[in-house]
Protein backbone atom coordinates (compact mmCIF):
# COMPACT_ATOMS: atom_id res chain seq x y z
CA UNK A 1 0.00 0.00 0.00
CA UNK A 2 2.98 2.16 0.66
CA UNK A 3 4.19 2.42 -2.65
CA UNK A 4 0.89 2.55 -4.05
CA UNK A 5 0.36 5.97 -1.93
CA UNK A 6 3.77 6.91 -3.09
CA UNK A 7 2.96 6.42 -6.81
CA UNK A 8 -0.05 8.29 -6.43
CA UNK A 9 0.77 11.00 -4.80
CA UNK A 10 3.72 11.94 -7.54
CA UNK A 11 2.60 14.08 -10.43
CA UNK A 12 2.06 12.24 -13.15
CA UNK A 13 2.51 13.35 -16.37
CA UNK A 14 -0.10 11.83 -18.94
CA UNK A 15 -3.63 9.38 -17.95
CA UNK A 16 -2.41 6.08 -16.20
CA UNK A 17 -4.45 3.32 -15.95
CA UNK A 18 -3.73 0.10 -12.72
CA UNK A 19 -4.96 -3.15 -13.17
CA UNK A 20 -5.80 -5.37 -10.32
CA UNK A 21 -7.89 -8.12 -8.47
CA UNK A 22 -11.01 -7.51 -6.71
CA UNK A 23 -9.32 -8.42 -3.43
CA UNK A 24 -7.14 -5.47 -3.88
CA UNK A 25 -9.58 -3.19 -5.12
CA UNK A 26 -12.02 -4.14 -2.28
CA UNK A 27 -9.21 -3.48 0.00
CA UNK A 28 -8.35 -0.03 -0.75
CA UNK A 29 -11.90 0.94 -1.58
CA UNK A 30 -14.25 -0.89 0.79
CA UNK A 31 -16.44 -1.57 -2.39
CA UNK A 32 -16.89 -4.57 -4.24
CA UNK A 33 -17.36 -4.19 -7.90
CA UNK A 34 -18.71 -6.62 -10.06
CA UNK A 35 -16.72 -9.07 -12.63
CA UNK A 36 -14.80 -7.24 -15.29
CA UNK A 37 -16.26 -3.78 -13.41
CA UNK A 38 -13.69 -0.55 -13.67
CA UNK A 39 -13.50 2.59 -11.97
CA UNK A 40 -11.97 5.62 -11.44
CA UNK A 41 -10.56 6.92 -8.19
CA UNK A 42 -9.51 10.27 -6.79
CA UNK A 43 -5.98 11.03 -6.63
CA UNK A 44 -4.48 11.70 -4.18
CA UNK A 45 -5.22 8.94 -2.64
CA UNK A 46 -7.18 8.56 0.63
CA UNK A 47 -7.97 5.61 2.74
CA UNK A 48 -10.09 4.44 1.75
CA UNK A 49 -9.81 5.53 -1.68
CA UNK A 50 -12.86 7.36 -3.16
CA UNK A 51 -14.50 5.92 -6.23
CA UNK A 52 -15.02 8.41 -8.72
CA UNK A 53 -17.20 6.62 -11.64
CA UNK A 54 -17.86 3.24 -11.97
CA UNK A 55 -17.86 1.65 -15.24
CA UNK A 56 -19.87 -1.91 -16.09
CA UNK A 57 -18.70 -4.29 -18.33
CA UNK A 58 -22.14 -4.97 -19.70
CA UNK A 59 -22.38 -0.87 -20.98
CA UNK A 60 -25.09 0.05 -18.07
């Protein structure tokens, strides 16, 4: 989680995109998305991490 907070904090300098497991996400969001689910979180950082948007994999 440490470097995770690092790397987000730290300007970055064009869109990045993380991929990871729902145990992770769930971890550092408290919310448990769906199969194949995506989302965008606020940056910095916070714990827990605020979801921003959520976006289905079935378009709705």
């Amino acid at each position: 989680m440490e470097e995770l907070q690092q790397f987000a904090t730290a300007q970055q300098p064009i869109p990045t995109f993380l991929i990871s497991h729902q145990v992770n996400f769930t971890a550092l969001t408290n919310y448990f998305p769906v199969s194949g689910e995506a989302a965008i979180l606020a940056l910095p950082l916070t714990v827990p991490a605020i979801v921003l948007a959520k976006i289905n994999p079935d378009g709705f």
